[in-house]
C-alpha atoms as a PDB file:
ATOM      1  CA  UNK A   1      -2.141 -52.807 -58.335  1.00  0.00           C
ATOM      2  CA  UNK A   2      -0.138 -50.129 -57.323  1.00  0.00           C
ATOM      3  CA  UNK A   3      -2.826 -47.596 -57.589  1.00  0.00           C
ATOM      4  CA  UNK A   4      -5.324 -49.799 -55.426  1.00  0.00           C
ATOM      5  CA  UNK A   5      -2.492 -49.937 -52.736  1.00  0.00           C
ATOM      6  CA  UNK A   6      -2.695 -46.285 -53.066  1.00  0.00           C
ATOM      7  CA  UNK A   7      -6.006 -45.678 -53.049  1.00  0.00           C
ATOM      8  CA  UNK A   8      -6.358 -47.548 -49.801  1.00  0.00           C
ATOM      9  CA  UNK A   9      -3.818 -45.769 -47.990  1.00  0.00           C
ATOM     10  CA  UNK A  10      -5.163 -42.489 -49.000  1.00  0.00           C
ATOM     11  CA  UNK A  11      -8.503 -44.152 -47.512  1.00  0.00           C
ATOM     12  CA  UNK A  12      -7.154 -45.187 -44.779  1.00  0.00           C
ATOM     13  CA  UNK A  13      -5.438 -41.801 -43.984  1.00  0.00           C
ATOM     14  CA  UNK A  14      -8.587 -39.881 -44.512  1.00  0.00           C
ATOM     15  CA  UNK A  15     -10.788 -41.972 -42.137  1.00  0.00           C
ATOM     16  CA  UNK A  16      -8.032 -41.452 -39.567  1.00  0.00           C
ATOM     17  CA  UNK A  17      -7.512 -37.330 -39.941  1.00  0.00           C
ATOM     18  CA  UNK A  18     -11.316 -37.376 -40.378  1.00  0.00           C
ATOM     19  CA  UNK A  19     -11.489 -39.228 -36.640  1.00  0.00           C
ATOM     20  CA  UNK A  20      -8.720 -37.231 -34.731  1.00  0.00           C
ATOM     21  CA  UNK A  21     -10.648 -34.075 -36.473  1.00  0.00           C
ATOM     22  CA  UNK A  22     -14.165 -35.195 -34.462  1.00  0.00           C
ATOM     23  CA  UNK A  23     -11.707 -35.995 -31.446  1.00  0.00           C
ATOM     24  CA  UNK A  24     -10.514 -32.783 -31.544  1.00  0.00           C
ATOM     25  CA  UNK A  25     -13.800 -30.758 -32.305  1.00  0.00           C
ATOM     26  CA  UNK A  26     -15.523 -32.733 -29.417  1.00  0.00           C
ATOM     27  CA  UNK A  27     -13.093 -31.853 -26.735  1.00  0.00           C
ATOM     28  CA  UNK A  28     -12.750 -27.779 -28.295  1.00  0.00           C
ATOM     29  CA  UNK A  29     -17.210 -28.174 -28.353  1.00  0.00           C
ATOM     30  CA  UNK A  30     -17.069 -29.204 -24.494  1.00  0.00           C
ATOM     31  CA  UNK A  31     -14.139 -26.673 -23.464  1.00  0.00           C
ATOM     32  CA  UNK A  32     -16.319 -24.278 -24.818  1.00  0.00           C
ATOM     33  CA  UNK A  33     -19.301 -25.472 -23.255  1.00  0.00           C
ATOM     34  CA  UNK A  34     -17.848 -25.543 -19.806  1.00  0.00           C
ATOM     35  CA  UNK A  35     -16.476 -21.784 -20.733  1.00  0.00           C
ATOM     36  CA  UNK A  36     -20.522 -20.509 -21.374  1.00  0.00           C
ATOM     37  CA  UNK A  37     -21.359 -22.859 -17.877  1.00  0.00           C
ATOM     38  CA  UNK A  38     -18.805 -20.834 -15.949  1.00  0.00           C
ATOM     39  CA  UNK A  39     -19.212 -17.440 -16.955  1.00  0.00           C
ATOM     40  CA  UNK A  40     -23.499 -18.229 -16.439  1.00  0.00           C
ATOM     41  CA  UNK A  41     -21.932 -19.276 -12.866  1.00  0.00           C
ATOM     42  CA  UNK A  42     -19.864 -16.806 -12.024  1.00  0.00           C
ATOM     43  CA  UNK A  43     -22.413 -13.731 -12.857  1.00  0.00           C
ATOM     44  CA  UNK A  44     -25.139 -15.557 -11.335  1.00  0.00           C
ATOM     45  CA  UNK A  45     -23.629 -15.673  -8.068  1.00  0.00           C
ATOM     46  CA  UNK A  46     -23.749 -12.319  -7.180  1.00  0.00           C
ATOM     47  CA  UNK A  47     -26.605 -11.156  -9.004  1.00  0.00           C
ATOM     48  CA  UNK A  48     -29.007 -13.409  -7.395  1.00  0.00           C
ATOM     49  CA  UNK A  49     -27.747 -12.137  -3.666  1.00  0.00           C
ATOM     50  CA  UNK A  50     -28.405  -9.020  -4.822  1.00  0.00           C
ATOM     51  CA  UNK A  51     -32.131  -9.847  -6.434  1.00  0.00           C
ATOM     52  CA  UNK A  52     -32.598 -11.740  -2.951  1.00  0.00           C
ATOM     53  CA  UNK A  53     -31.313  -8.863  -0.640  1.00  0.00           C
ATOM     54  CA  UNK A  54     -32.877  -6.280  -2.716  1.00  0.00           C
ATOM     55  CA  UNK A  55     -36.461  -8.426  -2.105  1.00  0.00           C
ATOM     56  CA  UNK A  56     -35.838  -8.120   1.576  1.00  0.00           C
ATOM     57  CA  UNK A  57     -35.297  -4.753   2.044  1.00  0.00           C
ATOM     58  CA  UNK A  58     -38.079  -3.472  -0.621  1.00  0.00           C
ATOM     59  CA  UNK A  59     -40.035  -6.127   1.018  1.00  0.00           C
ATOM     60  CA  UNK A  60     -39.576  -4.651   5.075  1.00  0.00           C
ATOM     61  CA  UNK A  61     -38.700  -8.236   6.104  1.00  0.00           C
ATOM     62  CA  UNK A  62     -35.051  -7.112   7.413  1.00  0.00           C
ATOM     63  CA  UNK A  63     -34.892  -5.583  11.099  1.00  0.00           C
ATOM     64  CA  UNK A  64     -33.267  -2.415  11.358  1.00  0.00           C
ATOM     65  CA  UNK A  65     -30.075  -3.194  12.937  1.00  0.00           C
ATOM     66  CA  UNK A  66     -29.362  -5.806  10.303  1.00  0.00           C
ATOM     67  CA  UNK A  67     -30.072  -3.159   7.674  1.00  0.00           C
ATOM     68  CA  UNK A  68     -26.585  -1.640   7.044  1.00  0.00           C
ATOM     69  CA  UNK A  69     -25.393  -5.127   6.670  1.00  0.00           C
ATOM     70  CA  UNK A  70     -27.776  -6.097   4.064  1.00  0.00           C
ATOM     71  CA  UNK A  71     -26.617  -2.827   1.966  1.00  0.00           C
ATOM     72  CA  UNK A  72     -22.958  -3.819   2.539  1.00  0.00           C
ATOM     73  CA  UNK A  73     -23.731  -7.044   1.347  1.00  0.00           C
ATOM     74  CA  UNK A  74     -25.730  -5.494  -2.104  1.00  0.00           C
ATOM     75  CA  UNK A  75     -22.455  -3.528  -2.419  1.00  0.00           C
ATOM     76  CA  UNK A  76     -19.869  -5.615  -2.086  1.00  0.00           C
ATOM     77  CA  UNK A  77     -21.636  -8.171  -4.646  1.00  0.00           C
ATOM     78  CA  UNK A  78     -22.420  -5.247  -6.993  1.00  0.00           C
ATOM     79  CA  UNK A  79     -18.587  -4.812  -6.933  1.00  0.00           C
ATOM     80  CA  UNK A  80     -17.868  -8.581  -7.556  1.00  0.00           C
ATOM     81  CA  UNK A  81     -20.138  -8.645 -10.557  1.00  0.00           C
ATOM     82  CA  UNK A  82     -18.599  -5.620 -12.491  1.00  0.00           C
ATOM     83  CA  UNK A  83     -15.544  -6.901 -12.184  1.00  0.00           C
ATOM     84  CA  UNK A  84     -16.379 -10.461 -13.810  1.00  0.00           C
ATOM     85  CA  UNK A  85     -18.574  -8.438 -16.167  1.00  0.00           C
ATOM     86  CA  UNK A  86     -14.852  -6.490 -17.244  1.00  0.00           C
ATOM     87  CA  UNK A  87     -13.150  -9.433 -16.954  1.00  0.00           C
ATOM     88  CA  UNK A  88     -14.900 -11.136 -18.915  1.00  0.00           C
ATOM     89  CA  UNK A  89     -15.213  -7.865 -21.865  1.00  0.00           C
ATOM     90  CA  UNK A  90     -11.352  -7.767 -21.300  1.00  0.00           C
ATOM     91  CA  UNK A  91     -11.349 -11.341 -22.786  1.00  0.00           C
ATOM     92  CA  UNK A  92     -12.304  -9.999 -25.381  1.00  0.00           C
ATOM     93  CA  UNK A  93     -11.005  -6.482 -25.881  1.00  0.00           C
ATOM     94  CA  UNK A  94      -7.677  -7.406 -25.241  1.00  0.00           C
ATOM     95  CA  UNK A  95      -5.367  -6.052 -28.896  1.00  0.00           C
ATOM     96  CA  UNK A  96      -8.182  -4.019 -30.035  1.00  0.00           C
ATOM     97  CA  UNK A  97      -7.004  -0.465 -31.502  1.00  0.00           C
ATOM     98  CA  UNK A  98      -6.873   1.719 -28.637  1.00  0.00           C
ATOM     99  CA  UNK A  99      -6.569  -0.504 -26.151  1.00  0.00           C
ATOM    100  CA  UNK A 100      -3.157  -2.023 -26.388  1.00  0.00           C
ATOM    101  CA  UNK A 101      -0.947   0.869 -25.832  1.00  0.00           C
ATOM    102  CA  UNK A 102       2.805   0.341 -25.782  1.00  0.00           C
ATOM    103  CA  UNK A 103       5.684   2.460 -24.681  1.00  0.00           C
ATOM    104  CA  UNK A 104       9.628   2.505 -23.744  1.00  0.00           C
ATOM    105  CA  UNK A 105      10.561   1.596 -19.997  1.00  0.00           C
ATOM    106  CA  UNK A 106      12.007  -0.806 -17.730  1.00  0.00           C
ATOM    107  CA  UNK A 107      10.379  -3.563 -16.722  1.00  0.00           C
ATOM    108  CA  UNK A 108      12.309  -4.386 -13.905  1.00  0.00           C
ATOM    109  CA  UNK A 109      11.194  -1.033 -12.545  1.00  0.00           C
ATOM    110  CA  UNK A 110       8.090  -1.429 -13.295  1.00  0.00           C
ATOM    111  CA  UNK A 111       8.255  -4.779 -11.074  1.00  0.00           C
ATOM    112  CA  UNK A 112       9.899  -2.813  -8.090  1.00  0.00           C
ATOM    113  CA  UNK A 113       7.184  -0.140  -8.489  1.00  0.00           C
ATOM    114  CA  UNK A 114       4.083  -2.676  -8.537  1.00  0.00           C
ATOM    115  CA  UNK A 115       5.434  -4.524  -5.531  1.00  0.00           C
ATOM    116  CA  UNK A 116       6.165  -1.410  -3.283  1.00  0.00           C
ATOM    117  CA  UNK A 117       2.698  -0.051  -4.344  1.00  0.00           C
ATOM    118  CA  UNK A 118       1.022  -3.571  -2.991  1.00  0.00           C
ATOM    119  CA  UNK A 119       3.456  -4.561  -0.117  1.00  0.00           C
ATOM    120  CA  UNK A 120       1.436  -3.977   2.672  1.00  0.00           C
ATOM    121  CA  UNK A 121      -1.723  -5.490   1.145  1.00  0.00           C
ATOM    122  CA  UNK A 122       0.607  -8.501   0.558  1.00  0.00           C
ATOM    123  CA  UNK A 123       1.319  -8.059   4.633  1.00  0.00           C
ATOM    124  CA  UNK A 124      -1.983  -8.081   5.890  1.00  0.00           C
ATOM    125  CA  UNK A 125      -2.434 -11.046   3.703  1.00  0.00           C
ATOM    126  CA  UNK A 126       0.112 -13.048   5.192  1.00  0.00           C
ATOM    127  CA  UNK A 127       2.256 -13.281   2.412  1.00  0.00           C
ATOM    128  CA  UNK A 128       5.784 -11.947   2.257  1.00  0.00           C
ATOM    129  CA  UNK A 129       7.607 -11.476  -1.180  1.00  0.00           C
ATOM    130  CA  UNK A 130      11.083 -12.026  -1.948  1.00  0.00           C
ATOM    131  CA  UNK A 131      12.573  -9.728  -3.999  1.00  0.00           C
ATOM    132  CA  UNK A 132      15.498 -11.411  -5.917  1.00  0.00           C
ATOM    133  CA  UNK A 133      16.627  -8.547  -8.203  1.00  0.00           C
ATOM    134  CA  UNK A 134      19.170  -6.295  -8.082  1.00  0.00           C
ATOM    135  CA  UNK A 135      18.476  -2.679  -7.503  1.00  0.00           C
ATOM    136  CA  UNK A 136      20.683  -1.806 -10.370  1.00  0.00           C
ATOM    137  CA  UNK A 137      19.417  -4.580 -12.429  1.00  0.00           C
ATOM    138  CA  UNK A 138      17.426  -2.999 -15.623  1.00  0.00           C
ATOM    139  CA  UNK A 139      16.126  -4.344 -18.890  1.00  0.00           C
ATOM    140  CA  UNK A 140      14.384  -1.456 -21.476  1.00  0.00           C
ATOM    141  CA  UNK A 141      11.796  -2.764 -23.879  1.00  0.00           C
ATOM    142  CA  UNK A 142       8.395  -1.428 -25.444  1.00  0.00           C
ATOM    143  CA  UNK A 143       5.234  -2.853 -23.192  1.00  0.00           C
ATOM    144  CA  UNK A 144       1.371  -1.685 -22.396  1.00  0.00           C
ATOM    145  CA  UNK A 145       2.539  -0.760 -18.472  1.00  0.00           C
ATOM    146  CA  UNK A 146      -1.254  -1.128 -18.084  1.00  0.00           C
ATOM    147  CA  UNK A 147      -1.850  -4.207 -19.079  1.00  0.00           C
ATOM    148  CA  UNK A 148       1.952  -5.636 -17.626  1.00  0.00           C
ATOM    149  CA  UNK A 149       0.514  -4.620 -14.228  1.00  0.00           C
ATOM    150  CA  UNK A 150      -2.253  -6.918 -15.194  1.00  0.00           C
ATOM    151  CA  UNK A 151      -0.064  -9.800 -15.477  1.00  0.00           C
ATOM    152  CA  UNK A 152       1.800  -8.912 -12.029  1.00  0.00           C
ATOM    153  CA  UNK A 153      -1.531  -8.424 -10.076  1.00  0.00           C
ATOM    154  CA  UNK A 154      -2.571 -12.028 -11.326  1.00  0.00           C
ATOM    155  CA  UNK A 155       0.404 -13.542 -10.546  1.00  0.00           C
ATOM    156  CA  UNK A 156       1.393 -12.812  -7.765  1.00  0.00           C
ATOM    157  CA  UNK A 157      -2.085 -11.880  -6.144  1.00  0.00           C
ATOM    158  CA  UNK A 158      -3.214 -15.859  -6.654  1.00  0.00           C
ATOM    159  CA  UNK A 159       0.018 -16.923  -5.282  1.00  0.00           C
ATOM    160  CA  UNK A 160      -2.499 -15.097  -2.183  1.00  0.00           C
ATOM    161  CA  UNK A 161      -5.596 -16.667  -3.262  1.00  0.00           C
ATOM    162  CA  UNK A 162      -4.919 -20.076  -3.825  1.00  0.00           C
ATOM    163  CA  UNK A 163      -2.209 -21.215  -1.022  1.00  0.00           C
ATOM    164  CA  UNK A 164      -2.091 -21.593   2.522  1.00  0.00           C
ATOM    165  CA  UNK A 165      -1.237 -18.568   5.255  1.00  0.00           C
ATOM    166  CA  UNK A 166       1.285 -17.607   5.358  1.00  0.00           C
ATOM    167  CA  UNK A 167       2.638 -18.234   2.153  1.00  0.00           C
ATOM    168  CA  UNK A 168       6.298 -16.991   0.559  1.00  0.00           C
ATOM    169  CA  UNK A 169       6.363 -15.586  -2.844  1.00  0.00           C
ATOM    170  CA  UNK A 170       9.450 -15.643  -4.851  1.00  0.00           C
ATOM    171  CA  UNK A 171      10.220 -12.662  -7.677  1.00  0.00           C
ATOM    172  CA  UNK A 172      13.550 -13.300  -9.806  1.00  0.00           C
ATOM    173  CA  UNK A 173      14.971 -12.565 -12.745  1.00  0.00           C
ATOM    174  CA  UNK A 174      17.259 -14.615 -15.280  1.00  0.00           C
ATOM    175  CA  UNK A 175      19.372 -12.382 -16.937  1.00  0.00           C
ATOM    176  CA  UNK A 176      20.592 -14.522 -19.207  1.00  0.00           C
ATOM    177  CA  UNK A 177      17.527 -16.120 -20.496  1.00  0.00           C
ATOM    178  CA  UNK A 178      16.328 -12.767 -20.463  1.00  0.00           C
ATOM    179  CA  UNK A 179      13.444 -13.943 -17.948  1.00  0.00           C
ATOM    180  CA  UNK A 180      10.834 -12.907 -15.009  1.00  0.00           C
ATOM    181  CA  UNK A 181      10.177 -16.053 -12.744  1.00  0.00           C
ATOM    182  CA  UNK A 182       7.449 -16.250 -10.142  1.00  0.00           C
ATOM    183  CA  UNK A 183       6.363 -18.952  -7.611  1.00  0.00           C
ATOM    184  CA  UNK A 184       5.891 -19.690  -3.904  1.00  0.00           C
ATOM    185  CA  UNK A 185       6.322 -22.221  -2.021  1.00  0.00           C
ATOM    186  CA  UNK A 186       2.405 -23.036  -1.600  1.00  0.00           C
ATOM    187  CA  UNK A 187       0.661 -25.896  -3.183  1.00  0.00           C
ATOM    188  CA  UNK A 188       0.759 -24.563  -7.035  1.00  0.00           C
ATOM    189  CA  UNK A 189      -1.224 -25.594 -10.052  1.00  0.00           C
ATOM    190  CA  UNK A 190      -2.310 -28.811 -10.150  1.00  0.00           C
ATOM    191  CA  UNK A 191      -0.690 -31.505 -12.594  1.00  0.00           C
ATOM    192  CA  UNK A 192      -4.018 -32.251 -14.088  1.00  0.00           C
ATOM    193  CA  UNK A 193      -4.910 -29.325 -15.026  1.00  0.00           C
ATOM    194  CA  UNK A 194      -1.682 -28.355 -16.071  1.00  0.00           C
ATOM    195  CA  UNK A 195      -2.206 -28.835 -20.148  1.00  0.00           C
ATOM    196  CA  UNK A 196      -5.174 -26.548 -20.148  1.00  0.00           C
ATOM    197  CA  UNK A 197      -4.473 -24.190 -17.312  1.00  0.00           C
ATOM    198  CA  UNK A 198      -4.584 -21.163 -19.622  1.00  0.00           C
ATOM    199  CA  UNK A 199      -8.001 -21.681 -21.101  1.00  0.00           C
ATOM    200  CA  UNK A 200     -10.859 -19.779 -19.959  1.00  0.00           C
ATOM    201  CA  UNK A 201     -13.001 -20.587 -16.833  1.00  0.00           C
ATOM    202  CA  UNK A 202     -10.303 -23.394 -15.762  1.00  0.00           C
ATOM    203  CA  UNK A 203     -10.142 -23.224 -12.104  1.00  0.00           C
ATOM    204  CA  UNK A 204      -8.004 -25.863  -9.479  1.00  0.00           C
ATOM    205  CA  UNK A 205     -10.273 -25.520  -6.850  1.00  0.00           C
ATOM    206  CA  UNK A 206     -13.594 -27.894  -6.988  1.00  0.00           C
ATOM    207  CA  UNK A 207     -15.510 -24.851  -5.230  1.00  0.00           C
ATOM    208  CA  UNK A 208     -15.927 -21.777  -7.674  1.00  0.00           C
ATOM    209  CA  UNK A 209     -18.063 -19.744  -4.770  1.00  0.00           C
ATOM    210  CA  UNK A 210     -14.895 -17.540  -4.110  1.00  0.00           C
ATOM    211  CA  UNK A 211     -15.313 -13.592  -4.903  1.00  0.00           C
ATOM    212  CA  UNK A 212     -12.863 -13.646  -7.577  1.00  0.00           C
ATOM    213  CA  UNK A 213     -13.263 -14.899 -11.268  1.00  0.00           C
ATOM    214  CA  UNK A 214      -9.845 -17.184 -11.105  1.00  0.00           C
ATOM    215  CA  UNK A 215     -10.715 -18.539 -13.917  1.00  0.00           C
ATOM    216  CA  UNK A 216     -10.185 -15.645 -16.457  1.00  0.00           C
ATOM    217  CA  UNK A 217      -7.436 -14.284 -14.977  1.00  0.00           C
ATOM    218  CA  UNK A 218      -4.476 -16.649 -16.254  1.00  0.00           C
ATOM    219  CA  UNK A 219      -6.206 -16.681 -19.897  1.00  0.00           C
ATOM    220  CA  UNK A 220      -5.978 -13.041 -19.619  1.00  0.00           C
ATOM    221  CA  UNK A 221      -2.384 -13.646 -18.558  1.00  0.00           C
ATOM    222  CA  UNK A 222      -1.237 -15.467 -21.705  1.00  0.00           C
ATOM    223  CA  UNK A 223      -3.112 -13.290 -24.430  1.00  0.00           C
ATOM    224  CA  UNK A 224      -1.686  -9.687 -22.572  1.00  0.00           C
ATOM    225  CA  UNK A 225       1.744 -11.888 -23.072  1.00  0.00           C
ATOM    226  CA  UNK A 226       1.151 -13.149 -26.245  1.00  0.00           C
ATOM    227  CA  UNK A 227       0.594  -9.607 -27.064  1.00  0.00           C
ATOM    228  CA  UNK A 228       3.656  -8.139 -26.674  1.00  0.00           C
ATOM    229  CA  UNK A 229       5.327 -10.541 -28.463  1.00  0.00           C
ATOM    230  CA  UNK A 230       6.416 -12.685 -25.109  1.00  0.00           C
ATOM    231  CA  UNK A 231       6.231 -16.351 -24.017  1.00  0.00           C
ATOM    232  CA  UNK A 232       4.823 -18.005 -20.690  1.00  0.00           C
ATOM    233  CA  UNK A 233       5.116 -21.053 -19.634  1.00  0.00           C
ATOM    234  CA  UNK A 234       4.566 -22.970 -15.792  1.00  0.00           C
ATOM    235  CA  UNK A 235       6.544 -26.102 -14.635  1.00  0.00           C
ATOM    236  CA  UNK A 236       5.466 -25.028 -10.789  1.00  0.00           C
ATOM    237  CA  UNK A 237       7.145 -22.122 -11.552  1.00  0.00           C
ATOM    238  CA  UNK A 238       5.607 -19.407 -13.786  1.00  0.00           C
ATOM    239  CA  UNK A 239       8.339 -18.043 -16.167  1.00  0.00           C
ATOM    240  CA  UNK A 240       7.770 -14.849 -18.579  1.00  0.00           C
ATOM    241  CA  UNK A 241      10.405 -14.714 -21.664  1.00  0.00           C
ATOM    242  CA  UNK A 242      10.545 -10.926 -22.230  1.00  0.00           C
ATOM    243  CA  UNK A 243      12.209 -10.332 -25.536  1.00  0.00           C
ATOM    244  CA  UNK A 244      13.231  -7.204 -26.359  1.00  0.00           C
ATOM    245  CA  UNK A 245      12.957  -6.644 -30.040  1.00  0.00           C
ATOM    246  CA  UNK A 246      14.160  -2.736 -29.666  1.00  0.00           C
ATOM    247  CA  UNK A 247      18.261  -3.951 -28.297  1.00  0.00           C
ATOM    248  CA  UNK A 248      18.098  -6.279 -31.722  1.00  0.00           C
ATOM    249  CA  UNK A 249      16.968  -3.459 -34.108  1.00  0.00           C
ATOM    250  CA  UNK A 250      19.509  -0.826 -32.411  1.00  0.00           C
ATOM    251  CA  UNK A 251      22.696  -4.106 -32.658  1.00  0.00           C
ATOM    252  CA  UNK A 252      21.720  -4.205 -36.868  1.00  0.00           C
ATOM    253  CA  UNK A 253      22.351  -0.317 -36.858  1.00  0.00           C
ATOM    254  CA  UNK A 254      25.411  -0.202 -34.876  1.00  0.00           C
ATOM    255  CA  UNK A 255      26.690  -3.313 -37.540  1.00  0.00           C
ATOM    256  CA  UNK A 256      25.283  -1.507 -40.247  1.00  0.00           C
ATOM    257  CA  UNK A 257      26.958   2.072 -39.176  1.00  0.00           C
ATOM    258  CA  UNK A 258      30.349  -0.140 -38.730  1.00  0.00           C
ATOM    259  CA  UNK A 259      30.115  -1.549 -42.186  1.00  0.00           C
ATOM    260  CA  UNK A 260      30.247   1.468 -43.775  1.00  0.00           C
ATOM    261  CA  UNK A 261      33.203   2.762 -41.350  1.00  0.00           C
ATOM    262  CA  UNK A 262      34.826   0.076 -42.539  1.00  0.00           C
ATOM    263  CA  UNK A 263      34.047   0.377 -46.285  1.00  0.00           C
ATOM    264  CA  UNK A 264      34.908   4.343 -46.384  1.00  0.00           C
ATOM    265  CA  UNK A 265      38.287   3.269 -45.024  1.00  0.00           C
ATOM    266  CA  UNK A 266      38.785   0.445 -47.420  1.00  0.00           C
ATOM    267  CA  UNK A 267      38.062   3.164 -50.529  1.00  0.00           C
END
């Protein structure tokens, strides 16, 4: 008897993991399949204004004062498609040998630097950052500064992209939680999309005609952070835990250096 019960839970249990497993490779088969749709989108874009300009011009249908135009137009799209071509590559790439290259520094600085490198593009943009960090505020870890500057251009660059002129963007950092917080006070990322905003090709906008490939960059975002070590997460704010693994290895030394103090004074 009490081996039938058994059998029938055991039954029971398997037809259910076996149905949440489906469940779950159905909805990772169609993530993926909108991933392959978007990045067919997003190259296609471009590359088919150039193939149609291209025509024209090889063709003589263009006038001549409308000439220069149709060049700047073949350039500027040529310029669009390499970088969706890298971003996509970087996708990929990202923690291979050679290409993740960490050193000491401060991040905070490296915050400052990236901001007063980029103010005045962030001007002419109509967007004005707030700067809510101390000027003697510092915190030393080991990062890629490469690939960091990556996660600030994102960041802070769609707070640009996806809001409203003139928009406010907000730069602080929690001390205590050890923490870089950025937001604006624009629309943000939408709630629905909110539990798969960092996959791949996930956009909030319903048109994906823009010249930038939004959605790589916050996929990108996660894995350069999950990189280092780091968390992310968004609740309308987007909040970088920065831990620095370096301050906890030199604290064991300094307790292992007063250990033996103490023992050579015990002896």
């Amino acid at each position: 008897m009490y081996i039938f019960l058994i059998y029938l839970i055991i039954k029971r249990l398997t037809r259910r993991l076996k149905l949440e497993f489906n469940l779950i490779k159905a909805e990772e088969n169609k993530r993926q399949s909108m991933f392959l749709r978007g990045l067919a989108h997003d190259v296609k874009t471009p590359l088919s204004t150039i193939i149609t300009y291209s025509k024209a011009l090889e063709d003589g249908i263009v006038k001549e004062n409308e000439v220069g135009d149709y060049y700047k137009v073949i350039y500027s799209n040529g310029i669009i498609l390499k970088e969706r071509v890298e971003n996509m590559l970087s996708l990929t790439t990202l923690g291979d040998e050679g290409i993740f290259s960490i050193e000491e520094g401060d991040v905070l600085e490296e915050v400052r630097r990236f901001i007063g490198e980029n103010y005045s593009w962030f001007v002419k943009n109509d967007a004005f950052i707030n700067v809510e960090i101390s000027d003697d505020a510092k915190f030393i870890t080991k990062y890629d500064k490469k690939l960091f500057a990556r996660v600030l251009e994102n960041l802070l660059q769609n707070r640009v992209y996806h809001n409203n002129k003139p928009v406010n963007i907000f730069v602080e950092w929690d001390n205590k939680d050890k923490m870089l917080i950025i937001y604006d006070d624009g629309v943000g990322v939408p709630e629905k999309i909110r539990d798969y905003m960092w996959d791949p090709m996930v956009t909030g906008e319903e048109s994906r005609t823009g010249e930038k490939l939004r959605g790589i960059g916050l996929a990108n975002v996660k894995r350069i952070v999950e990189l280092h070590g780091w968390d992310i997460e968004y609740d309308g704010k987007f909040k970088i835990k920065i831990k620095n693994d370096i301050k906890i290895k030199r604290q064991k030394n300094k307790i292992i250096k007063n250990k033996k103090r103490n023992n050579k004074k015990t002896t």
